[in-house]
Protein backbone atom coordinates (compact mmCIF):
# COMPACT_ATOMS: atom_id res chain seq x y z
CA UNK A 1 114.90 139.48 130.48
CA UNK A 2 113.07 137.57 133.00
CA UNK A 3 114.24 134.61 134.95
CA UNK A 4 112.40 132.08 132.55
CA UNK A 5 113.54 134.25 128.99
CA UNK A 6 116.57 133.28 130.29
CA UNK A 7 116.21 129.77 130.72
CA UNK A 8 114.30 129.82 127.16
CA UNK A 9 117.31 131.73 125.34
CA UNK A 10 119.53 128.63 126.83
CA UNK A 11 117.82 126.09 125.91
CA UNK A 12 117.54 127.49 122.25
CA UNK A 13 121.00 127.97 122.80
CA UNK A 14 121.31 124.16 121.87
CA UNK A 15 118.84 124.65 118.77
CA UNK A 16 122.03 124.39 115.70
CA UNK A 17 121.26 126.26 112.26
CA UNK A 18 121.60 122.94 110.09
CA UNK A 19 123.25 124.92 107.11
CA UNK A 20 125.77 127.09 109.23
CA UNK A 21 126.36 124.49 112.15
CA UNK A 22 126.07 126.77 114.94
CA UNK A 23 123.44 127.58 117.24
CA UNK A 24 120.59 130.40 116.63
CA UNK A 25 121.23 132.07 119.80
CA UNK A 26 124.63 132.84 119.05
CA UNK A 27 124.14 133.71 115.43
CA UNK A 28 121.28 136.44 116.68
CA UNK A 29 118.26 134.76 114.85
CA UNK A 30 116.11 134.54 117.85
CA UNK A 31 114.44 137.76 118.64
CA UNK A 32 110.92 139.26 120.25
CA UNK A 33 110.91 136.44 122.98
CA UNK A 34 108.16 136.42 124.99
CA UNK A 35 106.87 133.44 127.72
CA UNK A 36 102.84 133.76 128.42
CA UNK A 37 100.53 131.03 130.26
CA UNK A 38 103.43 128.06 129.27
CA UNK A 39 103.71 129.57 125.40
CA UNK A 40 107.16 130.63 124.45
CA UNK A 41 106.83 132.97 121.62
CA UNK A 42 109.39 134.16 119.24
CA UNK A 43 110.77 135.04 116.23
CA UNK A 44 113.15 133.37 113.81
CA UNK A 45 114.95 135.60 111.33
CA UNK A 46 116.62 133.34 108.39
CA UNK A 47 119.01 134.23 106.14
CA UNK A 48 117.09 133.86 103.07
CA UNK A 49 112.87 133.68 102.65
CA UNK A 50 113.24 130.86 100.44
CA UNK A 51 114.49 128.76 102.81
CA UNK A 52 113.26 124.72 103.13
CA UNK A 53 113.58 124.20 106.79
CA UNK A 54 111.30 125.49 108.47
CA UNK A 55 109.76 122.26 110.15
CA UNK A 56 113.73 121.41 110.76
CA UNK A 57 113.30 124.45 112.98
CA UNK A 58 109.97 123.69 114.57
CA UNK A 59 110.89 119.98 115.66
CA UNK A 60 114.64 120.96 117.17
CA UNK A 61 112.90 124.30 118.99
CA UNK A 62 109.99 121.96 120.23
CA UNK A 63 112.33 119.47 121.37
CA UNK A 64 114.38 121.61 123.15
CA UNK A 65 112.36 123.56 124.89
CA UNK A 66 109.22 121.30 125.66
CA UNK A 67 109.64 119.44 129.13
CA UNK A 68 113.07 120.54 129.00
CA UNK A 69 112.57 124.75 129.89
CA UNK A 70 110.63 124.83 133.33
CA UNK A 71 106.88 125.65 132.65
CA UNK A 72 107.08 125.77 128.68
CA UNK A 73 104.03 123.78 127.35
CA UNK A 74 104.17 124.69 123.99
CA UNK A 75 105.93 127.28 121.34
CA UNK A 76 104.55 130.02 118.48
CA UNK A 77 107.20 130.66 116.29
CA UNK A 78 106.96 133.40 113.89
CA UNK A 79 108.83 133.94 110.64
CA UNK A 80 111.60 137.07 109.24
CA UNK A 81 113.86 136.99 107.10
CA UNK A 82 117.09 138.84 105.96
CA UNK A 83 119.62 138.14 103.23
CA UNK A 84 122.94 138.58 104.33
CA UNK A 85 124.80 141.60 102.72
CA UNK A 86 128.15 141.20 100.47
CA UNK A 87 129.94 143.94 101.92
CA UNK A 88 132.06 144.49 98.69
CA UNK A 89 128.74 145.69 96.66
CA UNK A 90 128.59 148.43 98.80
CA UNK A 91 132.27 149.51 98.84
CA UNK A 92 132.05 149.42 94.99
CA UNK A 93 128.40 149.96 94.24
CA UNK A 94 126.70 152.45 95.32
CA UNK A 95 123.55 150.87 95.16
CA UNK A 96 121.59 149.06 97.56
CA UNK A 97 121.69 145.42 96.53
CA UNK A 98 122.74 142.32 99.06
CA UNK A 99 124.09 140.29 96.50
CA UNK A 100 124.83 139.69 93.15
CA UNK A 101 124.55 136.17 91.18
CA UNK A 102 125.40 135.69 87.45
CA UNK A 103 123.62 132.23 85.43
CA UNK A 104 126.72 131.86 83.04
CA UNK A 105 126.86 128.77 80.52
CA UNK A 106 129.19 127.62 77.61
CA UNK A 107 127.14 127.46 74.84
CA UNK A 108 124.38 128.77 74.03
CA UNK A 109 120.71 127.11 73.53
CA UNK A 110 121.40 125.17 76.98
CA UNK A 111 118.53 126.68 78.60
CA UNK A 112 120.38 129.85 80.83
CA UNK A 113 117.84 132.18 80.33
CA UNK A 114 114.79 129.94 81.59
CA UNK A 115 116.74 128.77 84.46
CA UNK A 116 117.46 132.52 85.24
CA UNK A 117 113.62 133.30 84.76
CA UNK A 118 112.68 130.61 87.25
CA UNK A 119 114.92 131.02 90.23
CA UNK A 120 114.31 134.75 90.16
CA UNK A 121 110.20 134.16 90.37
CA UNK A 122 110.80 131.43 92.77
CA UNK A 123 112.86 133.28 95.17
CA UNK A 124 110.40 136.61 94.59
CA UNK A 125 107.71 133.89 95.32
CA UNK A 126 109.22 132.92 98.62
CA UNK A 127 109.37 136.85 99.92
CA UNK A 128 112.33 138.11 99.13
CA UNK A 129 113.01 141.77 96.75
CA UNK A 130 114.44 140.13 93.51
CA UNK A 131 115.94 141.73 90.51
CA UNK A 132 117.11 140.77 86.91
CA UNK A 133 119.26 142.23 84.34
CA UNK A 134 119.21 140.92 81.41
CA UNK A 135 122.75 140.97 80.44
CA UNK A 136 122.63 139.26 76.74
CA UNK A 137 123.01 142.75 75.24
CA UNK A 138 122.43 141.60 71.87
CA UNK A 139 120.27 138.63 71.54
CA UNK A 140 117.88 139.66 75.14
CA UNK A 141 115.35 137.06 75.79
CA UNK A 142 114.35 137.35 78.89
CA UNK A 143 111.18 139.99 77.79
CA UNK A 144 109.53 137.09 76.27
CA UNK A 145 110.08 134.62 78.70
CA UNK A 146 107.94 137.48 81.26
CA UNK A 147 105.74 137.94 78.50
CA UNK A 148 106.62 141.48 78.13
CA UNK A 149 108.04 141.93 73.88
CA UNK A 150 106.12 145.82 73.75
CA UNK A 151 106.52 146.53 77.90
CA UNK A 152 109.24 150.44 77.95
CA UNK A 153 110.32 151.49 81.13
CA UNK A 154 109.42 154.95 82.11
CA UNK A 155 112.04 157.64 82.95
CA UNK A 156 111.95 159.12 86.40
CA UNK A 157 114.18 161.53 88.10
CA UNK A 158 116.96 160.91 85.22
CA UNK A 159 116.60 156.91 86.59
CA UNK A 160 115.30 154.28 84.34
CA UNK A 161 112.40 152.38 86.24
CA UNK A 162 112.57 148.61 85.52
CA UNK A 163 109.79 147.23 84.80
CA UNK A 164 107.82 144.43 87.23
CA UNK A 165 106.55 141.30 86.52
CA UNK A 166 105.37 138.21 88.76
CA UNK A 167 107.12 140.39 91.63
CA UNK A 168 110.60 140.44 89.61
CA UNK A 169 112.05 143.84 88.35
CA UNK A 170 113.21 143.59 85.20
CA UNK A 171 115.59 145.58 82.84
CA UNK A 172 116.80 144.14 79.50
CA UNK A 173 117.93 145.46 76.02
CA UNK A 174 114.72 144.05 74.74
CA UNK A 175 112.97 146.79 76.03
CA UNK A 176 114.54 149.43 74.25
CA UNK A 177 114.44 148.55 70.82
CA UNK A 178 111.99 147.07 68.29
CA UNK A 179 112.06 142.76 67.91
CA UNK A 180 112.95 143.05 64.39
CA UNK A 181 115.85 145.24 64.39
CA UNK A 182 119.63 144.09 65.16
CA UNK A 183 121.64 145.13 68.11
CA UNK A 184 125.34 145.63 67.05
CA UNK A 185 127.50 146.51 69.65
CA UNK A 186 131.42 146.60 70.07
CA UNK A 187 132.82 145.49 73.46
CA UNK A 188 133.09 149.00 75.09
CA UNK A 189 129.92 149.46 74.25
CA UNK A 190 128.72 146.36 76.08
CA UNK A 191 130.49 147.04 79.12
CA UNK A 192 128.78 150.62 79.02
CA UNK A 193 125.44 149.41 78.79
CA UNK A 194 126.21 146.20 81.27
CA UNK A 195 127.07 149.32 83.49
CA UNK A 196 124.22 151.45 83.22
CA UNK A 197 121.86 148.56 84.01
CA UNK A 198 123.23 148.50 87.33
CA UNK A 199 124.10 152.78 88.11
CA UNK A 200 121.36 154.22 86.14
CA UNK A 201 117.88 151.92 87.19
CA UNK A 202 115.80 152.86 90.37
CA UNK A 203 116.18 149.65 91.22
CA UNK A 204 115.29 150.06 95.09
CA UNK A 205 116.64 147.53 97.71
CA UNK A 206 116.91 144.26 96.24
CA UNK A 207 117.65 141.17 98.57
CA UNK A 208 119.34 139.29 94.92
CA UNK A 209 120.18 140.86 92.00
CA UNK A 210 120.32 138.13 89.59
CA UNK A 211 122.24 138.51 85.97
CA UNK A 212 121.35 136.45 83.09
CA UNK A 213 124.72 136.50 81.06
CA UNK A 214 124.99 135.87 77.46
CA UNK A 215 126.83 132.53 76.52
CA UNK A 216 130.72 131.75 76.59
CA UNK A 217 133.41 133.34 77.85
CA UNK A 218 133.14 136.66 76.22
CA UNK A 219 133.15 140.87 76.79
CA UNK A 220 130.20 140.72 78.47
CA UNK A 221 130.59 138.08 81.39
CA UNK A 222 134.39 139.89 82.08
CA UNK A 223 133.07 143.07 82.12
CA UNK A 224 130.04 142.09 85.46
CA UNK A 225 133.03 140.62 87.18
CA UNK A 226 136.04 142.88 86.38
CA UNK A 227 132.95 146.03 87.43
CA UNK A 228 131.41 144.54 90.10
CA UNK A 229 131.82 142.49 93.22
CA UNK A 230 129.76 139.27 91.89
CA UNK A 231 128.80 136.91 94.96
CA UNK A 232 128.60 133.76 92.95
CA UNK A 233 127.83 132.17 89.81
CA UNK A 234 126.06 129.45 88.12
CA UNK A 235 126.64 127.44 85.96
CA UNK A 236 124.27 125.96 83.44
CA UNK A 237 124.74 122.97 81.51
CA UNK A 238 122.84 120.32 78.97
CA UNK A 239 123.79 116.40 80.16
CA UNK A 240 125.79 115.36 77.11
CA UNK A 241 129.50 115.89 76.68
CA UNK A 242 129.48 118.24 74.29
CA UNK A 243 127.76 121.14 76.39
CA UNK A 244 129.86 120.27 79.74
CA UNK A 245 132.95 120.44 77.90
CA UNK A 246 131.49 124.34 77.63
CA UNK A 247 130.35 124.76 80.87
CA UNK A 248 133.76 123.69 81.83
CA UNK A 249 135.26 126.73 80.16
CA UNK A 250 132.62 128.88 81.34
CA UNK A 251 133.71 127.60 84.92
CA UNK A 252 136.95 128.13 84.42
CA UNK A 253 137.00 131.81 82.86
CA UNK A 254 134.89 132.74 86.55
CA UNK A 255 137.48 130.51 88.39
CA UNK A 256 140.27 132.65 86.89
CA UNK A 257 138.18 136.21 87.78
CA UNK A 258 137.71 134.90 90.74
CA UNK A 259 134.08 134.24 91.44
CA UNK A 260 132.72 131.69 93.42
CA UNK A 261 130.78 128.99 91.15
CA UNK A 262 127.97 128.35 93.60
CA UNK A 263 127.16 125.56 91.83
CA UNK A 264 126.21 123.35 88.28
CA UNK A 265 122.75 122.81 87.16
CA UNK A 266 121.56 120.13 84.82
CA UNK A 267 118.62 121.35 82.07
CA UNK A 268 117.37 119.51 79.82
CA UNK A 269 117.86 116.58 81.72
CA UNK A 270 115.64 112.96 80.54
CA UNK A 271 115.77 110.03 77.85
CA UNK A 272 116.23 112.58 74.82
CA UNK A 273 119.77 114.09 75.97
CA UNK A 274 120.62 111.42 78.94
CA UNK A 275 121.48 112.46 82.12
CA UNK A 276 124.52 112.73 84.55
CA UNK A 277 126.74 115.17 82.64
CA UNK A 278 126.22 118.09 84.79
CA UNK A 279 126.73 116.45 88.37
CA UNK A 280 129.76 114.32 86.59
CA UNK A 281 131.14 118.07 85.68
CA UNK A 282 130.20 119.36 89.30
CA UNK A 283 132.16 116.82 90.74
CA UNK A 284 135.16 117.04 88.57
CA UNK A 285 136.04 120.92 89.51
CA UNK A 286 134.73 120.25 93.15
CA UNK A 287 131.68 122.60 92.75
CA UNK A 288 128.06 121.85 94.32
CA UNK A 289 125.49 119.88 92.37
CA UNK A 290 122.31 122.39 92.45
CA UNK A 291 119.65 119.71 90.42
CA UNK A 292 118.27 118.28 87.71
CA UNK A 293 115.62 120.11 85.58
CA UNK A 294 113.96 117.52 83.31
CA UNK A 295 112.96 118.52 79.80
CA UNK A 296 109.45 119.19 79.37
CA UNK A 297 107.02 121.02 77.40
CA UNK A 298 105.99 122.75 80.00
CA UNK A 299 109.15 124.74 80.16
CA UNK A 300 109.44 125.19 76.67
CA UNK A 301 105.56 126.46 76.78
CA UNK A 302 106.29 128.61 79.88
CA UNK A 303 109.04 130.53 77.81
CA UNK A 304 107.43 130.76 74.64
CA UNK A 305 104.18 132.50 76.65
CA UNK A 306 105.90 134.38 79.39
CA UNK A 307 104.39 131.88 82.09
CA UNK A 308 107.34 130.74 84.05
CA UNK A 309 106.71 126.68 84.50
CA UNK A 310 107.80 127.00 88.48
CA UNK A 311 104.44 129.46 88.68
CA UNK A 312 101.99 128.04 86.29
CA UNK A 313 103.61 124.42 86.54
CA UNK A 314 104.20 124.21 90.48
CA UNK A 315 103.34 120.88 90.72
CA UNK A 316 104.80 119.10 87.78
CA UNK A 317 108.38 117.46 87.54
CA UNK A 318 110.03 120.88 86.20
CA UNK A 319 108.10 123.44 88.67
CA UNK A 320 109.26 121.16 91.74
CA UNK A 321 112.77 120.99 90.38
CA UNK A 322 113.11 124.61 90.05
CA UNK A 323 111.12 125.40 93.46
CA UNK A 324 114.33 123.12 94.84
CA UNK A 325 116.63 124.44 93.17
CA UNK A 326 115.59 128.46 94.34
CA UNK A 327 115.75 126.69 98.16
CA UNK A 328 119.61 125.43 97.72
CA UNK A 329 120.86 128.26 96.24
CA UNK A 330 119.70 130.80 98.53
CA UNK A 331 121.00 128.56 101.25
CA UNK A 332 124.51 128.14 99.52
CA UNK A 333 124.41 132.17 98.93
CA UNK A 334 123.86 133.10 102.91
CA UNK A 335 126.40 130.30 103.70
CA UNK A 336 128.68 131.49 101.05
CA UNK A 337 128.54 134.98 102.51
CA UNK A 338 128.13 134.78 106.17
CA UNK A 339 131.77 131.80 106.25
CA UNK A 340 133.16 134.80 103.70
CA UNK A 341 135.61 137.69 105.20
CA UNK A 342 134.62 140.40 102.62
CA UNK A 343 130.35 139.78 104.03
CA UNK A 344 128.82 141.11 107.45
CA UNK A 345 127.53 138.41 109.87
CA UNK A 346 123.72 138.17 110.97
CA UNK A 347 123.56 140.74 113.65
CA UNK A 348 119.47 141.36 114.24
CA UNK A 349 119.99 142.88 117.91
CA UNK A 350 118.64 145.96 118.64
């Protein structure tokens, strides 16, 4: 590096990551540096593409470099991004996902499924390779809520290929029977097909693999997490006490497995059920508060249709909430897993 690259790489040195609290220079996420004619350009590799600070970025980069690295009159930042990798996956599963979240609730009816739906679109929205299994063996919903009740996956290469929808790959029950017929399964039988959702779907490289589980506290929820390394979980909850005295269980049973509840989210939330449960219940077991997703038609309509409210409703009260919620919990995931021992660090050089 030149003279003045070095003086650049110093004074972004002092640039901090606000979600990490260390610097960018010594976490490796400034790369392709180049000073021409007073212009420091570079890129920025985050740990997630769904992340919200951006302009956090562009003011503390500015400021530190502008009349403060000699002969730097302005900056072009440009924009990568790449999820950080739960190292257990790949000791365990051999296939090539970063990380692994499961949307777990108490009860059902609470709204898992649509919060599931929306966080995956949201976060395939922002850039990154999303996938979603659809682990309610019995009662699967989430082929309506993509608007896919006749969509089969085709068979390649002795690998089911999941199908795609609003850049989300999808595999679910519901797309190998017919609507009107029964699934009745026993519990080995669930943790087979739980399984073979993961080992026997091309899935290709997914940044999140996110699993919508069925409700409670049941054979399919401890078969994911006694099978496979889970990075986190959610937990989703109605306001009133009846439904957080559920989610509290729900917490609990992951708690006991031990996986990390990334956090509490509060559906449904408005005059007709009240509000407050969810971020009274996050606060009682010492878990994040992820948001508030008010009730609205427009969710209920997004579900019904297979047009997910934080695409087709970006700018009403429920789309925002959900865009908000995809940005905090892809920030709590890379913090999760970069301050974890069992996770590799950032490491974009060379």
């Amino acid at each position: 590096m030149s003279n003045i690259n070095d003086q650049v790489m110093v004074a972004l040195g002092t640039v901090i990551e606000p979600e990490l609290n260390r610097d960018i220079v010594s976490l490796n996420m400034v790369r392709d540096l180049s000073v021409v004619d007073g212009i420091a350009e570079f890129t920025i590799v985050l740990t997630t593409p769904a992340c919200p600070l951006k302009d956090v970025f562009i003011e503390r980069c500015e400021s530190a470099l502008i009349g403060k690295a000699p002969g730097i009159e302005a900056i072009r930042i440009n924009w990568d991004a790449q999820v950080p990798t739960d190292r257990r996956i790949h000791g365990r599963l051999d296939v090539p996902m970063n990380c692994i979240v499961a949307i777990g609730s108490g009860k059902g009816g609470v709204g898992k499924s649509t919060v599931a739906t929306n966080l995956a679109v949201c976060l395939a929205e922002a850039g990154a390779s999303v996938g979603l299994i659809d682990a309610d063996i019995l009662n699967p919903n989430i082929p309506q809520m993509f608007g896919l009740g006749s969509g089969r996956p085709k068979v390649v290469n002795d690998k089911m290929q999941p199908l795609e929808v609003y850049g989300v790959k999808l595999i679910s029950t519901g797309f190998l029977t017919t609507p009107d017929k029964p699934m009745i399964m026993r519990g080995p039988m669930l943790h087979s097909a739980i399984r073979q959702f993961f080992t026997d779907v091309d899935w290709g490289r997914l940044d999140y693999m996110i699993v919508d589980l069925p409700p409670g506290t049941g054979d399919a929820p401890l078969s994911l997490a006694q099978s496979f390394p889970l990075t986190g979980s959610v937990i989703v909850t109605q306001p009133q006490d009846v439904a957080v005295a559920d989610a509290i269980r729900a917490a609990a049973m992951f708690e006991q497995l031990k996986v990390p509840v990334l956090g509490v989210v509060e559906n449904m939330s408005g005059e007709f059920f009240g509000s407050g449960g969810g971020e009274k219940f996050a606060g009682s077991r010492g878990v994040p508060f992820l948001g508030r997703i008010p009730m609205s038609a427009l969710v209920r309509e997004g579900g019904d249709y297979g047009r997910p409210v934080a695409l087709h409703g970006v700018n009403s009260n429920a789309g925002r909430a959900f865009r908000k919620l995809s940005e905090d919990l892809a920030a709590r995931i890379s913090v999760a897993m970069l301050q974890g021992a069992d996770v590799i660090p950032i490491n974009f050089v060379g």
